[in-house]
Protein backbone atom coordinates (compact mmCIF):
# COMPACT_ATOMS: atom_id res chain seq x y z
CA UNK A 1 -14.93 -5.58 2.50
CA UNK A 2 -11.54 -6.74 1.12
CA UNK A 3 -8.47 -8.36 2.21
CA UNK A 4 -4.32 -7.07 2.58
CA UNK A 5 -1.26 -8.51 3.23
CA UNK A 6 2.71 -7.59 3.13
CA UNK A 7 5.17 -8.72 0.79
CA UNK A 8 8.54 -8.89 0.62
CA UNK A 9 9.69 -8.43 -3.09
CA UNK A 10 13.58 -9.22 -2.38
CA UNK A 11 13.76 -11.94 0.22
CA UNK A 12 17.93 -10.58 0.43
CA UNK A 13 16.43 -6.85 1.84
CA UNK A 14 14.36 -6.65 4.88
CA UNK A 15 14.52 -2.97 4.49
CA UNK A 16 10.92 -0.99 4.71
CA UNK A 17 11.87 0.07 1.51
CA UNK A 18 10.99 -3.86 -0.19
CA UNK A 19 7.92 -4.36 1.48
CA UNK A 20 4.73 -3.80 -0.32
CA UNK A 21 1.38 -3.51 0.87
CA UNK A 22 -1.11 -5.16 -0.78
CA UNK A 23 -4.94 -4.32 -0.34
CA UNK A 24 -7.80 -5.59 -2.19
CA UNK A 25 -11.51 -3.32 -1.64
CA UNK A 26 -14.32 -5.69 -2.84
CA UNK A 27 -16.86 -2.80 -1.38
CA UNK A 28 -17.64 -0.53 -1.22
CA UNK A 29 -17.03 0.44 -5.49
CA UNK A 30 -15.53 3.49 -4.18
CA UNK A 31 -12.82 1.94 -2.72
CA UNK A 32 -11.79 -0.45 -5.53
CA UNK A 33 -9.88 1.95 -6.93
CA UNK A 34 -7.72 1.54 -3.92
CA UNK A 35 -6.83 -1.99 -4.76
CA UNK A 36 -3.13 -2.14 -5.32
CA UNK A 37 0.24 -2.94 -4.49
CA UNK A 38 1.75 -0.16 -2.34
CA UNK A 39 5.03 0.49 -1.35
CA UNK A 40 5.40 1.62 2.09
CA UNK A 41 7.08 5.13 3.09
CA UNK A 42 6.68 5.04 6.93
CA UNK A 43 5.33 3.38 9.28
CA UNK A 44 4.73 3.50 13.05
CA UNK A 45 2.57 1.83 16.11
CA UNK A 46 -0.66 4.29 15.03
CA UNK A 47 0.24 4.90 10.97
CA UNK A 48 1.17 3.94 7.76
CA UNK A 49 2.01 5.81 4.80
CA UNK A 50 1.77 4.43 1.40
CA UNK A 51 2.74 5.55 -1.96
CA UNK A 52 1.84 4.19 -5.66
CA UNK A 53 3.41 4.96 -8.81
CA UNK A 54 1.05 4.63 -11.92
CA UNK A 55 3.00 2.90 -15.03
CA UNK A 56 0.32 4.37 -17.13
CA UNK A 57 0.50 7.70 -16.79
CA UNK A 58 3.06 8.28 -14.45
CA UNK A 59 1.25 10.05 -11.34
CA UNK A 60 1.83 9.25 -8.04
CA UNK A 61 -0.81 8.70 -5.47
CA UNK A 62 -0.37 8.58 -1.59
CA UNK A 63 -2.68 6.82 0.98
CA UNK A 64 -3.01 6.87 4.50
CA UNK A 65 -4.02 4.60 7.58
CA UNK A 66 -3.76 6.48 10.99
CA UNK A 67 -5.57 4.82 14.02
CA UNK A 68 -7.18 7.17 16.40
C-alpha cells in the first residue's frame, strides 16, 4: 500500500532531468525503505528508472519499474 506522484522542482525546466518521483510504501515494512523522492533517469511506455542520492552517507541507490 502507498501512494506516488511527480514533481516538478523548477517550474522554468520541463526537462526529465527536474522531475522527481515521489513514492510513499505504507506496507509492506519492507518496502518503506523505498519511500523517497527520486529523480528520474529514463523513462519509456513499459519502464522507469530511478536514482537516489543519500545526503547521509553519500551512496547512491537505483530502482526500477518495468511492466511486463
Amino acid at each position: 500500500a502507498g501512494t506516488w506522484s511527480v514533481t516538478d522542482s523548477n517550474s522554468n525546466d520541463d526537462t526529465i532531468n527536474d522531475l522527481d518521483f515521489n513514492i510513499t510504501f505504507t506496507s509492506p515494512a519492507n518496502y518503506v525503505e523505498l519511500t523517497d523522492d527520486w529523480d528520474i533517469i529514463e523513462r519509456t511506455d513499459t519502464k522507469i528508472r530511478l536514482v537516489d542520492v543519500s545526503g547521509g552517507s553519500g551512496g547512491t541507490d537505483y530502482l526500477t519499474f518495468e511492466k511486463n
